[in-house]
Each structure stands twice: as structure tokens, then as C-alpha cells.
N, C-alpha and C. Protein backbone atom coordinates (compact mmCIF):
# COMPACT_ATOMS: atom_id res chain seq x y z
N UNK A 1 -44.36 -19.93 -55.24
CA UNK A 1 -45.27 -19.85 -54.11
C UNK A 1 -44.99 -18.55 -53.37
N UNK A 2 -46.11 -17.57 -53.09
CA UNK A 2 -45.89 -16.93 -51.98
C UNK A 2 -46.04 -17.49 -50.21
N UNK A 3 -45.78 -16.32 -49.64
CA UNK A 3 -45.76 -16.57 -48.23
C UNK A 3 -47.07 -16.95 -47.65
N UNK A 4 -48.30 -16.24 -48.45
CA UNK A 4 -49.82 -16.82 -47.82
C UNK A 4 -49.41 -18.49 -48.25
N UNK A 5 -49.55 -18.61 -49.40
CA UNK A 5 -49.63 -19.96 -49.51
C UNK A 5 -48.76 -21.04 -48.88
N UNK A 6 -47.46 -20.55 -48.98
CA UNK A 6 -46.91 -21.60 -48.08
C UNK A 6 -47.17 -21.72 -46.56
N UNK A 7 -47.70 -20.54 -45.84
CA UNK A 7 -48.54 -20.65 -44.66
C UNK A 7 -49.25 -21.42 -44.95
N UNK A 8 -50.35 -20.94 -45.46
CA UNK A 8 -51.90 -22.03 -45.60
C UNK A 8 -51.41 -23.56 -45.52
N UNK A 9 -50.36 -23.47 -46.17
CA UNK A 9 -49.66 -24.95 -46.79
C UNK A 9 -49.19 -25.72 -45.54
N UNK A 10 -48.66 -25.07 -45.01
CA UNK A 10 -48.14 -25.41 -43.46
C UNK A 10 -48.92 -25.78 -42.51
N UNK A 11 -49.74 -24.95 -42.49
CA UNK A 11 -50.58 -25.22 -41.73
C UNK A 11 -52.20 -26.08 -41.84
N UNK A 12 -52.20 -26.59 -43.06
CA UNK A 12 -52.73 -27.78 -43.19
C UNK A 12 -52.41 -28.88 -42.97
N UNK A 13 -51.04 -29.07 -42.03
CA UNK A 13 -50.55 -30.31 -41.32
C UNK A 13 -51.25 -30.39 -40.14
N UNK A 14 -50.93 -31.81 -39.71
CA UNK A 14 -51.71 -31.75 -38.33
C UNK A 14 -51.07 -31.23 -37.33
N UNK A 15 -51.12 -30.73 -36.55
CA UNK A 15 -50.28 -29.96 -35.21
C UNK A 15 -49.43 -29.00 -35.49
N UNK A 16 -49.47 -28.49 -36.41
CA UNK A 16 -48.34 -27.00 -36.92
C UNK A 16 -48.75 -25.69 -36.02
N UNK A 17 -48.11 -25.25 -35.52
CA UNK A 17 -48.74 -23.78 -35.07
C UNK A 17 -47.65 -22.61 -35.64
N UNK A 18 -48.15 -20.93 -35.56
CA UNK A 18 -47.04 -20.68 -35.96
C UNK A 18 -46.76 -19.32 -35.76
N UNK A 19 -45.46 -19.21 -34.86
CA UNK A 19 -44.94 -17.47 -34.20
C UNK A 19 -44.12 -16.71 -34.43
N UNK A 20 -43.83 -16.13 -33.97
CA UNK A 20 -42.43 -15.31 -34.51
C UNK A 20 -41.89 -14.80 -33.38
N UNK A 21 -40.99 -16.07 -32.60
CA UNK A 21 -40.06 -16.10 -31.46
C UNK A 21 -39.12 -15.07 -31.27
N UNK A 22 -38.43 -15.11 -33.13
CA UNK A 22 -36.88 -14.34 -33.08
C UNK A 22 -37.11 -12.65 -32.93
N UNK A 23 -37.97 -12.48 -33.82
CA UNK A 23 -38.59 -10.97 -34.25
C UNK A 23 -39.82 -10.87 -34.98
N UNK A 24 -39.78 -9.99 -35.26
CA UNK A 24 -41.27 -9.83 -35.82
C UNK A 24 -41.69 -10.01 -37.50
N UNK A 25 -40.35 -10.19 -38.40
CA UNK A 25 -39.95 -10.45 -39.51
C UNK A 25 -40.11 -12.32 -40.17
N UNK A 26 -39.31 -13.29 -39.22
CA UNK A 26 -39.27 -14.37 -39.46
C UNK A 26 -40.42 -15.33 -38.48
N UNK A 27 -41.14 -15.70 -39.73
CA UNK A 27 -42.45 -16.63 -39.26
C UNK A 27 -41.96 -18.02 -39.30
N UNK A 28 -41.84 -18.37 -37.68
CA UNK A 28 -41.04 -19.94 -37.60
C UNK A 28 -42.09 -20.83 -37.50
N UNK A 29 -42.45 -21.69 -38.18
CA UNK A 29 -43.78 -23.06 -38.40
C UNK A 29 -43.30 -24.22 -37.38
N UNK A 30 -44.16 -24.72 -36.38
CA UNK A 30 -43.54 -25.81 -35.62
C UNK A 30 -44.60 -26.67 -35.64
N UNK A 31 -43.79 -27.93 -35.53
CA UNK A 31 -45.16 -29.26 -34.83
C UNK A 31 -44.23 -29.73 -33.40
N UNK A 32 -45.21 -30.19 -32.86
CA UNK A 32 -44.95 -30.89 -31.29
C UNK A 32 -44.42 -29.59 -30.77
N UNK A 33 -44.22 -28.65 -31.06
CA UNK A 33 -43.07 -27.12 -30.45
C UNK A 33 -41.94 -27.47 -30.90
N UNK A 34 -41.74 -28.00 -32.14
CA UNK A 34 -39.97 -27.88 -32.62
C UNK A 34 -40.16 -27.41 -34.60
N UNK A 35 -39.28 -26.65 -34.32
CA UNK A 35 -39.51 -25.89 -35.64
C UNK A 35 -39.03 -27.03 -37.00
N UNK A 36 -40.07 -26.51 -38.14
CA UNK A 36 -39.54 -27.49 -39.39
C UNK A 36 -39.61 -26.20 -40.09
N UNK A 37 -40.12 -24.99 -40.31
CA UNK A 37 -39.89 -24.18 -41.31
C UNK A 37 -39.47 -22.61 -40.75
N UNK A 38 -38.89 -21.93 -41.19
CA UNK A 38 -38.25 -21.10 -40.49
C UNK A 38 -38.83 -19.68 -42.43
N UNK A 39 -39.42 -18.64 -42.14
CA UNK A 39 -40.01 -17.87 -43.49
C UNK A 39 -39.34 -16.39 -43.36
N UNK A 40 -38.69 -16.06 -43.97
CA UNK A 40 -37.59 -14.60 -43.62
C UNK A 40 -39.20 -13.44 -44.94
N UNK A 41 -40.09 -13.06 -44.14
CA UNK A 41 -41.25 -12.17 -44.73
C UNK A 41 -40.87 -10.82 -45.33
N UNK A 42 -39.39 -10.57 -45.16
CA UNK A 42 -39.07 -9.05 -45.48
C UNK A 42 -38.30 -9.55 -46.41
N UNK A 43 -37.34 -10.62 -47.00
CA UNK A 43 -36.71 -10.73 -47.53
C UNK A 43 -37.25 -10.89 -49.02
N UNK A 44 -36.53 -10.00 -50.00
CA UNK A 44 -37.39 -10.42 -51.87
C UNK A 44 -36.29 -11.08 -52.31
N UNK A 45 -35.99 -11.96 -53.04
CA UNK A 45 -37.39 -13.01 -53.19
C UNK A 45 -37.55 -13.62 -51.79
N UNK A 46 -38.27 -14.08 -51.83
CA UNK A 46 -39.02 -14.92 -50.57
C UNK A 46 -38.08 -16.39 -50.25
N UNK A 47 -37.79 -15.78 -49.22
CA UNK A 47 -36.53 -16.94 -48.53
C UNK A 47 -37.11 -17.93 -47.41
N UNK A 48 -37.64 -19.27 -47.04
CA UNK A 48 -37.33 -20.14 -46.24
C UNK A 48 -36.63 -20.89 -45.93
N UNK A 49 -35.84 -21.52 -44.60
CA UNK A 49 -35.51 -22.25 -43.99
C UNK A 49 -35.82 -24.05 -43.96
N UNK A 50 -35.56 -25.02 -44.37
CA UNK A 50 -36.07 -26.12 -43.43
C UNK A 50 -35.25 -27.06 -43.61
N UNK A 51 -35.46 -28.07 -42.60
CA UNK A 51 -34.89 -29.30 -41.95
C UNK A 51 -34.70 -30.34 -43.62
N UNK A 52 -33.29 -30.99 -43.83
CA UNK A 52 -33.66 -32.20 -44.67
C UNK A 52 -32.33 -32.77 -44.15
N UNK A 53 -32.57 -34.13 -44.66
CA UNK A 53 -31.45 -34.82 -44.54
C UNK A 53 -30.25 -34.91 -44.67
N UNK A 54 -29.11 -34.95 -44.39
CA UNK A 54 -27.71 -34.53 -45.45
C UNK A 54 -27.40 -34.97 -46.42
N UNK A 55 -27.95 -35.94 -47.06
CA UNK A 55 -27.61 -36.61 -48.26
C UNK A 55 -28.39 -35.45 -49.30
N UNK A 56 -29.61 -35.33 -48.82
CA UNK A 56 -30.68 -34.42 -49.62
C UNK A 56 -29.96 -33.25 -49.88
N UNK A 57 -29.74 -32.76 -48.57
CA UNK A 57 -29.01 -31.30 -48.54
C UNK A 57 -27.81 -31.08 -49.76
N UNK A 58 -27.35 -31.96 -49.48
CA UNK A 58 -26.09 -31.70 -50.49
C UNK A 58 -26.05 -32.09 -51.73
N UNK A 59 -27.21 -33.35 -52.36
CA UNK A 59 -27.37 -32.88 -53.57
C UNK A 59 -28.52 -31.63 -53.61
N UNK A 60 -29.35 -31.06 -53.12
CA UNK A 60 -30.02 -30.02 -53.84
C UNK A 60 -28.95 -28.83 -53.58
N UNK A 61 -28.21 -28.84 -53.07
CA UNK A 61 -27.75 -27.60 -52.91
C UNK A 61 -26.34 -27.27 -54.31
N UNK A 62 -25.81 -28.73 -55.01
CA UNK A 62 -25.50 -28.92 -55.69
C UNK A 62 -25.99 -28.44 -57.05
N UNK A 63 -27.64 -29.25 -57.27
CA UNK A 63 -28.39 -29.21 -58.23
C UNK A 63 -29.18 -27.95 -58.56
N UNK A 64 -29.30 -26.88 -57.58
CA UNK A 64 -29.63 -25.77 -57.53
C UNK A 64 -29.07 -24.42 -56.69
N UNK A 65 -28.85 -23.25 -56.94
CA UNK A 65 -28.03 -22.39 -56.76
C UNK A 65 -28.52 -21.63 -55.48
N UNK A 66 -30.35 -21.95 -55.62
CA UNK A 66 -30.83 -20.97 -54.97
C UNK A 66 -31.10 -21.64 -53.28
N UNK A 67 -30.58 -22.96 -52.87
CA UNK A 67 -30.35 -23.18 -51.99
C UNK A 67 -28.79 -23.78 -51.34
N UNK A 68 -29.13 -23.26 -50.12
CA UNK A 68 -27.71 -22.83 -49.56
C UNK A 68 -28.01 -23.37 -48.06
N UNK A 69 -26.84 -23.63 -47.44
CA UNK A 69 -26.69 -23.97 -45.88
C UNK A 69 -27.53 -23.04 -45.18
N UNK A 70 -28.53 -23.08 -44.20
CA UNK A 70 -28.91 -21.95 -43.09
C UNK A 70 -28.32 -21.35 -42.37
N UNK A 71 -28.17 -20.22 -42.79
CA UNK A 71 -27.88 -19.14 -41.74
C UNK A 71 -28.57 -19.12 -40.36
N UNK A 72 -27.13 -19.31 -39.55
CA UNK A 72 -27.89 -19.53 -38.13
C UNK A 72 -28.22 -20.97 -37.78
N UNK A 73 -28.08 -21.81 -38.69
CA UNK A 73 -28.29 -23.03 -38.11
C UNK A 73 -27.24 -24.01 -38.57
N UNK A 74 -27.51 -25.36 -37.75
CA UNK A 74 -26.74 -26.18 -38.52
C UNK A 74 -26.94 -26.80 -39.55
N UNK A 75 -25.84 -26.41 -40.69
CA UNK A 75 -25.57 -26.45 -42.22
C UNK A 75 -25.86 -27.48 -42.92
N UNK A 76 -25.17 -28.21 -41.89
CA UNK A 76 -25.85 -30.24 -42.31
C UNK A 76 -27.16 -30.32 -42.40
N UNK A 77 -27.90 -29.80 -41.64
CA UNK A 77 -29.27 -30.26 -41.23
C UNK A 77 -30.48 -29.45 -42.29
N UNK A 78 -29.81 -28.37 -42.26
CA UNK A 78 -30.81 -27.01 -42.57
C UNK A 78 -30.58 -26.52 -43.54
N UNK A 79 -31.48 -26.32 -44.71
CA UNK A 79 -30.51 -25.03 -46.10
C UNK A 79 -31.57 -24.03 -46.02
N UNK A 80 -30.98 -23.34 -46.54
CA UNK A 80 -31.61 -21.57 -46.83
C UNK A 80 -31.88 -22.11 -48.72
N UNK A 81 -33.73 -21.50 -48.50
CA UNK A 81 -34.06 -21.63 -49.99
C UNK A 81 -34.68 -20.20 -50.75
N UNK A 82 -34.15 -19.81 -51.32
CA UNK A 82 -34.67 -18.54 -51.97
C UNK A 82 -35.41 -19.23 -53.48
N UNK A 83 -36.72 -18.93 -53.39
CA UNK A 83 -37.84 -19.35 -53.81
C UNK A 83 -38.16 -18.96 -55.40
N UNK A 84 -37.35 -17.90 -55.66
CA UNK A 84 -36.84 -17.37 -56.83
C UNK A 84 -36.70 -18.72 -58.07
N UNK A 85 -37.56 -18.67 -59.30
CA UNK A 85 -37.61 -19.99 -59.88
C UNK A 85 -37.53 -21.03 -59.85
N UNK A 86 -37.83 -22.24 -58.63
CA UNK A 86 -38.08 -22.98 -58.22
C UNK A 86 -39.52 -23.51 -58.36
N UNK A 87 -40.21 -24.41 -58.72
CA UNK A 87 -40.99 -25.16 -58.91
C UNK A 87 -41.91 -25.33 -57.72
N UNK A 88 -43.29 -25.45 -57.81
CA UNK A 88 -43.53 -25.48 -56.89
C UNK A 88 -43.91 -27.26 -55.45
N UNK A 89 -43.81 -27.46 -56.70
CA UNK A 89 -43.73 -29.22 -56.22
C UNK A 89 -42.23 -29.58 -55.68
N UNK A 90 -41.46 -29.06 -55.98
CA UNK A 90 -40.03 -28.85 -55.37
C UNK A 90 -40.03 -28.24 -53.94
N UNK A 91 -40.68 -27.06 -54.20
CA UNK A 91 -40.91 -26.24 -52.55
C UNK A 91 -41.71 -27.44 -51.47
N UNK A 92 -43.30 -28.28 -51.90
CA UNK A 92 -43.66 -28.30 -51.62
C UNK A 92 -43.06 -29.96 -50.98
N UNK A 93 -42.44 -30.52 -51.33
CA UNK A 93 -41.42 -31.90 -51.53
C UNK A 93 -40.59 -31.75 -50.16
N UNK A 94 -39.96 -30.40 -50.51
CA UNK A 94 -39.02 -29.54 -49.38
C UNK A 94 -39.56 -29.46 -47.60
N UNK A 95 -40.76 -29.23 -47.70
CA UNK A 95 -41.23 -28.69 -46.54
C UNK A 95 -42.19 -29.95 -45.76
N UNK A 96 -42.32 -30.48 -46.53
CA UNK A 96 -42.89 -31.91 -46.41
C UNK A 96 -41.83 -32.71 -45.70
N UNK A 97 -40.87 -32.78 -46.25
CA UNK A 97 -39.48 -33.77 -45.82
C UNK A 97 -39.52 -32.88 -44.74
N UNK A 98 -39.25 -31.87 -44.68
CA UNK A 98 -38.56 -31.23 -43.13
C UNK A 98 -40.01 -31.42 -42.03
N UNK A 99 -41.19 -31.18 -42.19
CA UNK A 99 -42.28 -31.57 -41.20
C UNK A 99 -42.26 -33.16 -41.30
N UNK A 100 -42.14 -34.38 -41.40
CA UNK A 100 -41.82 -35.31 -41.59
C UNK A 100 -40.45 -35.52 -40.62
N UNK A 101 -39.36 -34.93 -41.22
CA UNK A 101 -37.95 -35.23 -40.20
C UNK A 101 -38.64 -34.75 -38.58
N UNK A 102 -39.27 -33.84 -38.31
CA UNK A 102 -39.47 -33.86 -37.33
C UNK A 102 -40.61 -34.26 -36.89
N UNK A 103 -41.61 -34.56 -37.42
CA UNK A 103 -42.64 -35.48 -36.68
C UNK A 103 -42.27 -36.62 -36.18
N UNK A 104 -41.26 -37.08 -37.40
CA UNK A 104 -40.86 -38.84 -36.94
C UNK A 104 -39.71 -38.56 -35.27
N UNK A 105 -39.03 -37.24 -35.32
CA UNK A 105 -38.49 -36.99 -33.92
C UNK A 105 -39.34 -37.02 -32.86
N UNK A 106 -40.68 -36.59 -32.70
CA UNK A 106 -41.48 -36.34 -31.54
C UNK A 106 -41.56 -37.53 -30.76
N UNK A 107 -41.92 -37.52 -29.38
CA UNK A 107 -42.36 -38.05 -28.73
C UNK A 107 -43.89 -39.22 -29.34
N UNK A 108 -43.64 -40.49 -29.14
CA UNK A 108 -45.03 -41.62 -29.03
C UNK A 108 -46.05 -40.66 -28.75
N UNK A 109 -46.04 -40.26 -27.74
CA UNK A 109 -47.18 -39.65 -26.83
C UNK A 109 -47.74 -38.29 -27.57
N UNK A 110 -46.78 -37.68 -27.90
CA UNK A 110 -46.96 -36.03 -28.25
C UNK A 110 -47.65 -36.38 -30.03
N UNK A 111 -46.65 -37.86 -30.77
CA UNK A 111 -47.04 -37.65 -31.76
C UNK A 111 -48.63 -38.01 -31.62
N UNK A 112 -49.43 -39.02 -30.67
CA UNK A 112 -50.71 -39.27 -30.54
C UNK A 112 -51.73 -38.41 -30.57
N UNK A 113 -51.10 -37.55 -29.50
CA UNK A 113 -51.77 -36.73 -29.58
C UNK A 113 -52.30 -35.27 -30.48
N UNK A 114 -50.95 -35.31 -31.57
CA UNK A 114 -51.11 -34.50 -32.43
C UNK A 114 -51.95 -35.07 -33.67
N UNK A 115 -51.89 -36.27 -33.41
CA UNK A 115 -52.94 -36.93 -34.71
C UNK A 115 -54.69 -37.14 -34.39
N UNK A 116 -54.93 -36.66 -33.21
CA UNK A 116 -55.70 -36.80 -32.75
C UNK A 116 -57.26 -35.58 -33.16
């Protein structure tokens, strides 16, 4: 997957918006205003960020080389995925679980209204 597509991809969720807080390089994807995908645009191969579980985390990071703990974040929570031969139903599995971990975080109210 490139970076258009996994945008497009992203942002065919409901309530995703998406800025670039840190700099002008990394395109961070949020729902409710809390980030699930974090996209490093200068980096080759094409590196994202996102949220999974720790059980998840540590077998994929096991089962594949090209993901790793996040830089900058917490390690448990977050891996760094360099996109480099990876599948794309794998990527897309990935980013799903992490918009998911945090939808199910939002607020009753906020999530209502994002389904709305």
C-alpha cells in the first residue's frame, strides 16, 4: 500500500480527520481527536505507526521483522511498521485494530455522535 491509499483508507472511517501536529512530514489520523495512525511521508519504505494490543504486538513483532516498538511512544501499546513486503490485508487488519482500540476508548457521547 502506498500513502494515498492508506489515507483514502483511513479516512473512510467514520469520524477520522487528519493533521500534521508534530511537523510537516508525519500525517497523524485521529477519531474523537485521539490518534490511531501516526504515517512518517518522507520515510522509504513507507513507515506507519498504530495502536494494538500487547498480546498482538508481541506476536507480530515476533512473526515479522518489519515491525518494531514505536518510536516515541509507548512500546506496549504502539509498533512502528515499515510496509516493505507486507501484505496488504495485514496492513489493513493493522489499522483497523488500532481505529477500533480507540473508538471503543471514546466517550458514549462523542462515540454517538461520530456515528452519526
Amino acid at each position: 500500500m502506498d500513502a494515498n491509499e492508506i489515507l483514502d483508507y483511513c479516512l473512510a472511517k467514520k469520524g477520522v480527520t487528519e493533521s500534521f501536529p508534530f511537523d510537516n512530514e508525519t500525517l497523524v489520523m485521529k477519531v474523537g481527536n485521539k490518534m490511531f495512525l501516526l504515517m512518517s511521508l518522507e520515510k522509504q519504505p513507507l513507515q506507519i505507526s498504530v495502536k494494538t494490543d500487547p498480546e498482538w504486538s508481541s506476536e507480530l513483532r515476533e512473526q515479522y521483522p518489519q515491525i518494531t516498538g514505536a518510536y516515541h511512544m509507548n512500546k506496549t501499546h504502539w509498533n512502528s511498521v515499515s510496509l516493505d513486503g507486507l501484505k496488504r490485508d495485514l496492513i489493513c487488519k493493522m489499522i483497523d485494530h488500532s481505529y477500533e482500540l480507540i473508538f471503543k476508548s471514546l466517550t458514549k457521547k462523542i462515540k454517538i455522535e461520530l456515528l452519526k
